[in-house]
PDB file of N, CA and C in Angstrom:
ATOM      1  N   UNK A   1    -165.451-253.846  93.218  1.00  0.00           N
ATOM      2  CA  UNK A   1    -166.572-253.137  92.630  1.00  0.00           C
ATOM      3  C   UNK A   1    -166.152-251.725  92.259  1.00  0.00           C
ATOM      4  N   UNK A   2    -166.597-251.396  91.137  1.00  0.00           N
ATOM      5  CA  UNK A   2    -166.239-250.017  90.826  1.00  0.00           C
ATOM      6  C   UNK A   2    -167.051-248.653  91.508  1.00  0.00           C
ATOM      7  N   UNK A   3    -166.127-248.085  91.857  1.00  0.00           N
ATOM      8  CA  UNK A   3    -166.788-246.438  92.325  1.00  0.00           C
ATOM      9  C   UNK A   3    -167.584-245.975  91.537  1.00  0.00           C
ATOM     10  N   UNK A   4    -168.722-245.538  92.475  1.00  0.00           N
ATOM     11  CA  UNK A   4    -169.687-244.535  91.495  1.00  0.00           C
ATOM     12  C   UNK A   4    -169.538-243.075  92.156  1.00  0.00           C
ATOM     13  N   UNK A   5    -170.129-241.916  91.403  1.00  0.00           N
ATOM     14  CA  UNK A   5    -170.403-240.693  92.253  1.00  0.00           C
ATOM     15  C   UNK A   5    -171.252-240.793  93.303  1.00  0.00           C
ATOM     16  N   UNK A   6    -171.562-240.079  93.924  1.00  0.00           N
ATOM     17  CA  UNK A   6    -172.625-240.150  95.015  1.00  0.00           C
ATOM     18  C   UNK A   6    -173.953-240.143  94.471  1.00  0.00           C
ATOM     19  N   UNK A   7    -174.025-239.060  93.281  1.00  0.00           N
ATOM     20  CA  UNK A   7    -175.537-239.059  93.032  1.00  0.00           C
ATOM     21  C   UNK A   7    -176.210-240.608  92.530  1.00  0.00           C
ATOM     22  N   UNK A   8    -174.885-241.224  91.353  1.00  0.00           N
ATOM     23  CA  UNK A   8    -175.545-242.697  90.830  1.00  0.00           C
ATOM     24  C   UNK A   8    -174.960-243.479  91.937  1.00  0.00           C
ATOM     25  N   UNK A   9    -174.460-243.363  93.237  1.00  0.00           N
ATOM     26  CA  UNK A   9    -174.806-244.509  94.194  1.00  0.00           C
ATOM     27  C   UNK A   9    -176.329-244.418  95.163  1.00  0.00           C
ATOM     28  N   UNK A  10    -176.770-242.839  95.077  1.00  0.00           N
ATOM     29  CA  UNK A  10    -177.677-242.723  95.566  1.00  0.00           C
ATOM     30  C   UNK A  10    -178.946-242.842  94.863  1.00  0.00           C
ATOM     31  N   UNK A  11    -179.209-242.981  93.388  1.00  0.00           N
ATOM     32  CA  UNK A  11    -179.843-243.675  92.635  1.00  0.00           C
ATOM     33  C   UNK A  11    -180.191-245.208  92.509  1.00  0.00           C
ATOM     34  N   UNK A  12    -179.244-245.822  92.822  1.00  0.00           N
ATOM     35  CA  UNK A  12    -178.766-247.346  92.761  1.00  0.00           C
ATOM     36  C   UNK A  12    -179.735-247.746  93.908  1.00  0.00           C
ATOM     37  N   UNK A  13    -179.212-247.226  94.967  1.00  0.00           N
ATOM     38  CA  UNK A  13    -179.225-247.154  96.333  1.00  0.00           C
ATOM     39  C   UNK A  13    -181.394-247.571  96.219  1.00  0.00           C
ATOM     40  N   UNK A  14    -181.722-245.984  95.808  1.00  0.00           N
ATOM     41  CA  UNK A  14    -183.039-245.475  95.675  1.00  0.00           C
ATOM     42  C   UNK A  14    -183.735-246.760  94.588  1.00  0.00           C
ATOM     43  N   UNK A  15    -183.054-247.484  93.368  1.00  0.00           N
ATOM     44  CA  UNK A  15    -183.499-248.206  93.070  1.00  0.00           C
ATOM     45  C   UNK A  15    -183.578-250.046  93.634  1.00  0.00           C
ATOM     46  N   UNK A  16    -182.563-250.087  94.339  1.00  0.00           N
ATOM     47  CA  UNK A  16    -182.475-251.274  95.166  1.00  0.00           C
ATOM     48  C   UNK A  16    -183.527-251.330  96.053  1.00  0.00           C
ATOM     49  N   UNK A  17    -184.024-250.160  96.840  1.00  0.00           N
ATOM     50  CA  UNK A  17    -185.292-250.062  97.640  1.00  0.00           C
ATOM     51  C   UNK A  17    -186.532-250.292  96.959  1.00  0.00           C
ATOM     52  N   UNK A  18    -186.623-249.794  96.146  1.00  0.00           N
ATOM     53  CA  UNK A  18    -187.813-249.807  95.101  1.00  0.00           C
ATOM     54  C   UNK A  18    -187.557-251.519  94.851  1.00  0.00           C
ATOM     55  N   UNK A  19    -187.161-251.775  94.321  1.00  0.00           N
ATOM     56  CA  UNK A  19    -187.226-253.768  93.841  1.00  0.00           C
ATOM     57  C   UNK A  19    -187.447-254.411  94.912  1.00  0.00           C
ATOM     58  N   UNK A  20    -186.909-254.102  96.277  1.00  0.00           N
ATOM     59  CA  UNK A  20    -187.006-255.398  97.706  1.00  0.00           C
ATOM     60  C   UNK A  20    -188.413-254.793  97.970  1.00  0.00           C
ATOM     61  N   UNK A  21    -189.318-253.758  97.346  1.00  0.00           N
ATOM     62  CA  UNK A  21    -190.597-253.312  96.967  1.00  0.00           C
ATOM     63  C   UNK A  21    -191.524-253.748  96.916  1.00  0.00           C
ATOM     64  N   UNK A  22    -190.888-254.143  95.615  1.00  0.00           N
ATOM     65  CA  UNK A  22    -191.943-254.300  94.498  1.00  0.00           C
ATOM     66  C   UNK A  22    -192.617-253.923  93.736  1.00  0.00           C
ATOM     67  N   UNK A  23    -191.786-252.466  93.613  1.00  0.00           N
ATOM     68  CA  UNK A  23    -192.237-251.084  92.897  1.00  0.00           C
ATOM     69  C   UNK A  23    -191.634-251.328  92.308  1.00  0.00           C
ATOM     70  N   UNK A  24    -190.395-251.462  91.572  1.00  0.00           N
ATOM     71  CA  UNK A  24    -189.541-251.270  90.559  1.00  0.00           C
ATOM     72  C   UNK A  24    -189.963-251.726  89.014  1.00  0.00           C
ATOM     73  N   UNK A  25    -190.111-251.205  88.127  1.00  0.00           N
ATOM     74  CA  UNK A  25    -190.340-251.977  87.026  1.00  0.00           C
ATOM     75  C   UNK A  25    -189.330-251.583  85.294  1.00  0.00           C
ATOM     76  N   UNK A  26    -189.309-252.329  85.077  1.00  0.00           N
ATOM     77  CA  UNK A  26    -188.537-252.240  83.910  1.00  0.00           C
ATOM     78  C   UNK A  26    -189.160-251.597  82.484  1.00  0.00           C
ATOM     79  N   UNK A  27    -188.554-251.036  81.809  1.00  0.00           N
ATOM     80  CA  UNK A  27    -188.714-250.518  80.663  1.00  0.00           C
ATOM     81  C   UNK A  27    -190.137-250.692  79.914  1.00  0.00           C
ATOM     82  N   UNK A  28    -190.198-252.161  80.127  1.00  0.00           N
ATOM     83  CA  UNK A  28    -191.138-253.329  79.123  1.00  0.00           C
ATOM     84  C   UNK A  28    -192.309-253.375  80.294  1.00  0.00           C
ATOM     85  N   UNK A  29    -192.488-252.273  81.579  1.00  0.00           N
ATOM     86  CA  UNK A  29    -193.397-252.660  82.378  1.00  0.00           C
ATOM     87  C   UNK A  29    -193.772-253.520  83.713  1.00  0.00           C
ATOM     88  N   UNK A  30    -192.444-254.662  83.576  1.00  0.00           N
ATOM     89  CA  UNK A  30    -192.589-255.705  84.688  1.00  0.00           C
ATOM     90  C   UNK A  30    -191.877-255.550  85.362  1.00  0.00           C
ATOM     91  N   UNK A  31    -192.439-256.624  86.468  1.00  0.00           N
ATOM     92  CA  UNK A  31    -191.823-256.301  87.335  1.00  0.00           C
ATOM     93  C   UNK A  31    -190.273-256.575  87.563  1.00  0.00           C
ATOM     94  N   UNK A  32    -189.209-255.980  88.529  1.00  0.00           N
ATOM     95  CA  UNK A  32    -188.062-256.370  88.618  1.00  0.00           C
ATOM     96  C   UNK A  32    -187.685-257.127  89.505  1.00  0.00           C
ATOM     97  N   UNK A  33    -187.566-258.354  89.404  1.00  0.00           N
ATOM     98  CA  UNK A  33    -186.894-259.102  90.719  1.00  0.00           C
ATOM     99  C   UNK A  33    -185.367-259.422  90.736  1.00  0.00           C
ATOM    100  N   UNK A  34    -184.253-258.683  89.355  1.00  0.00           N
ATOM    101  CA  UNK A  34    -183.164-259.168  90.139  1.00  0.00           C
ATOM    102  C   UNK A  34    -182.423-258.010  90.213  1.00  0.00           C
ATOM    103  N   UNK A  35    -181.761-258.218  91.609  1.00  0.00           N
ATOM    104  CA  UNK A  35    -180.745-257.499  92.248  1.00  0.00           C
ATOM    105  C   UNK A  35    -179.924-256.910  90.994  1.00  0.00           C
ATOM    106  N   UNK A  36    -179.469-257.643  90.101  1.00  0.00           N
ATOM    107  CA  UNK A  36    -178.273-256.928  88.595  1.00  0.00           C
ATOM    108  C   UNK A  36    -178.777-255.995  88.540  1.00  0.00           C
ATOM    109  N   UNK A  37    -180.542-256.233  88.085  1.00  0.00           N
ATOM    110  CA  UNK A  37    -181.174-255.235  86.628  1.00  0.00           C
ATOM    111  C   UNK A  37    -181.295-254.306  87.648  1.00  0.00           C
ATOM    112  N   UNK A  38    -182.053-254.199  89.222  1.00  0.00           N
ATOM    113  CA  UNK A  38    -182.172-253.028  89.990  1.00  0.00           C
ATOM    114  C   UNK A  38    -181.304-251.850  89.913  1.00  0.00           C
ATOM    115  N   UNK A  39    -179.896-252.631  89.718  1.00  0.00           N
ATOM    116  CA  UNK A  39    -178.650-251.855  90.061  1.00  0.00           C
ATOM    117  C   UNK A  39    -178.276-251.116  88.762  1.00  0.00           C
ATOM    118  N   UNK A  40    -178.641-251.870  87.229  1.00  0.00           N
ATOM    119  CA  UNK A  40    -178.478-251.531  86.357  1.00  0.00           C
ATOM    120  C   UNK A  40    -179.567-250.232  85.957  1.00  0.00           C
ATOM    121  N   UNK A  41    -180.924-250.458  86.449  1.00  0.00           N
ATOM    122  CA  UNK A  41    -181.725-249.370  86.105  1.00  0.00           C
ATOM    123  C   UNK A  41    -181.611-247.803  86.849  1.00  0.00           C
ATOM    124  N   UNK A  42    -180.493-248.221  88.069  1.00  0.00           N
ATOM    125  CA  UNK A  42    -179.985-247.213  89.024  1.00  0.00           C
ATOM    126  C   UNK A  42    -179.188-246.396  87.767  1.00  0.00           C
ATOM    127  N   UNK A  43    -178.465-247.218  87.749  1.00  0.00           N
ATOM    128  CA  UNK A  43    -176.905-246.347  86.814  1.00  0.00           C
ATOM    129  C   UNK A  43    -177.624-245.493  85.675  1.00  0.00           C
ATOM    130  N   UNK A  44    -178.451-246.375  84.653  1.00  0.00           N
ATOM    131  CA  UNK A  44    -179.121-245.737  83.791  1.00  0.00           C
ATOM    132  C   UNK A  44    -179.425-244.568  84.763  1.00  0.00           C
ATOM    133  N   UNK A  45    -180.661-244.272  85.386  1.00  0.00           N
ATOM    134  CA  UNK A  45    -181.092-242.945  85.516  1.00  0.00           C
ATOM    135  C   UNK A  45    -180.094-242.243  86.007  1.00  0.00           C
ATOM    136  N   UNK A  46    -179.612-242.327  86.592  1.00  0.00           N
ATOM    137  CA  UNK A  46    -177.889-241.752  86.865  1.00  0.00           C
ATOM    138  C   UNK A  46    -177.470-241.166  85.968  1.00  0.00           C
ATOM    139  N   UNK A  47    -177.063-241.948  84.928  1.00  0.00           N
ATOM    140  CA  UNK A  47    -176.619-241.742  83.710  1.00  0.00           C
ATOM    141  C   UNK A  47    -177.170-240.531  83.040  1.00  0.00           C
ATOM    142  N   UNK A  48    -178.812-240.646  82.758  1.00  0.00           N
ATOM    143  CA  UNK A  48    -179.426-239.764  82.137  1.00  0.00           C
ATOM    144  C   UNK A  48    -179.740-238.577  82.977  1.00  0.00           C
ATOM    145  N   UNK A  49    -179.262-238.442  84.349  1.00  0.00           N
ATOM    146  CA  UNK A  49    -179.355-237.220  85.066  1.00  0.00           C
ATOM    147  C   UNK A  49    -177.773-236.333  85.074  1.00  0.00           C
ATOM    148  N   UNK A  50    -177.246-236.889  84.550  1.00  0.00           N
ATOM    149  CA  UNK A  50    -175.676-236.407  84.414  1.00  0.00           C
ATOM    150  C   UNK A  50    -174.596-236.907  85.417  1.00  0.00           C
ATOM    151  N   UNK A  51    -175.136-237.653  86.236  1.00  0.00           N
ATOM    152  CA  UNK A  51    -173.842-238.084  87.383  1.00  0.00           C
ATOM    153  C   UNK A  51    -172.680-239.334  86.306  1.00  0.00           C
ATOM    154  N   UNK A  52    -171.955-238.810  87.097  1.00  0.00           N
ATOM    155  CA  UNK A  52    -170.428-239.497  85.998  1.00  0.00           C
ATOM    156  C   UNK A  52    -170.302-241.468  86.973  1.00  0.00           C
ATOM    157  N   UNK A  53    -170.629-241.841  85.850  1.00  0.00           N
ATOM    158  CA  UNK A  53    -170.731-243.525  85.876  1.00  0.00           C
ATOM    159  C   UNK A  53    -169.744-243.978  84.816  1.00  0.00           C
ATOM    160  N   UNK A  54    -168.568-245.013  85.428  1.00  0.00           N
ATOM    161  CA  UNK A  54    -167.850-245.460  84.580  1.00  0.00           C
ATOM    162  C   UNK A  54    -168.365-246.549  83.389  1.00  0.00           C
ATOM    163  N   UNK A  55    -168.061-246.429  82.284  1.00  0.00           N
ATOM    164  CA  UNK A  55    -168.074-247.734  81.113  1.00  0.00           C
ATOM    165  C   UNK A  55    -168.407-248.797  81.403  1.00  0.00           C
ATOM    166  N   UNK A  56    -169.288-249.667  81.171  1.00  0.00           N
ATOM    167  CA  UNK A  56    -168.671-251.273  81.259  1.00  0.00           C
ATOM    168  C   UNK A  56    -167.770-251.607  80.634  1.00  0.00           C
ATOM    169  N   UNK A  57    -166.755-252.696  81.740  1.00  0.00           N
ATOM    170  CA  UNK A  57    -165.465-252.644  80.901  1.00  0.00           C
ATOM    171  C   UNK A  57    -165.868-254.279  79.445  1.00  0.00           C
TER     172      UNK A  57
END
């Protein structure tokens, strides 16, 4: 698995809690039930807060 910074593992982290929730929701409103997209909506805000997240390769 690839390294993240701390801030987008602690995002990830913060969004993985939110989905085993049932708070989490996606873009389009619904709800999130899989583990990927949780992890994926982590990185995004990560992303858009400035913490350094590698490429998909």
């Amino acid at each position: 698995m690839a390294k993240y910074s701390k801030k987008a593992s602690e995002k990830v982290g913060e969004a993985l809690h939110e989905q085993k929730e049932g708070k989490l929701k996606s873009g389009s409103g619904k709800k999130v039930t899989s583990k990927k997209q949780a992890i994926a909506i982590g990185l995004s805000e990560a992303k858009k807060e400035g913490a350094k997240v590698p490429k998909k390769d």
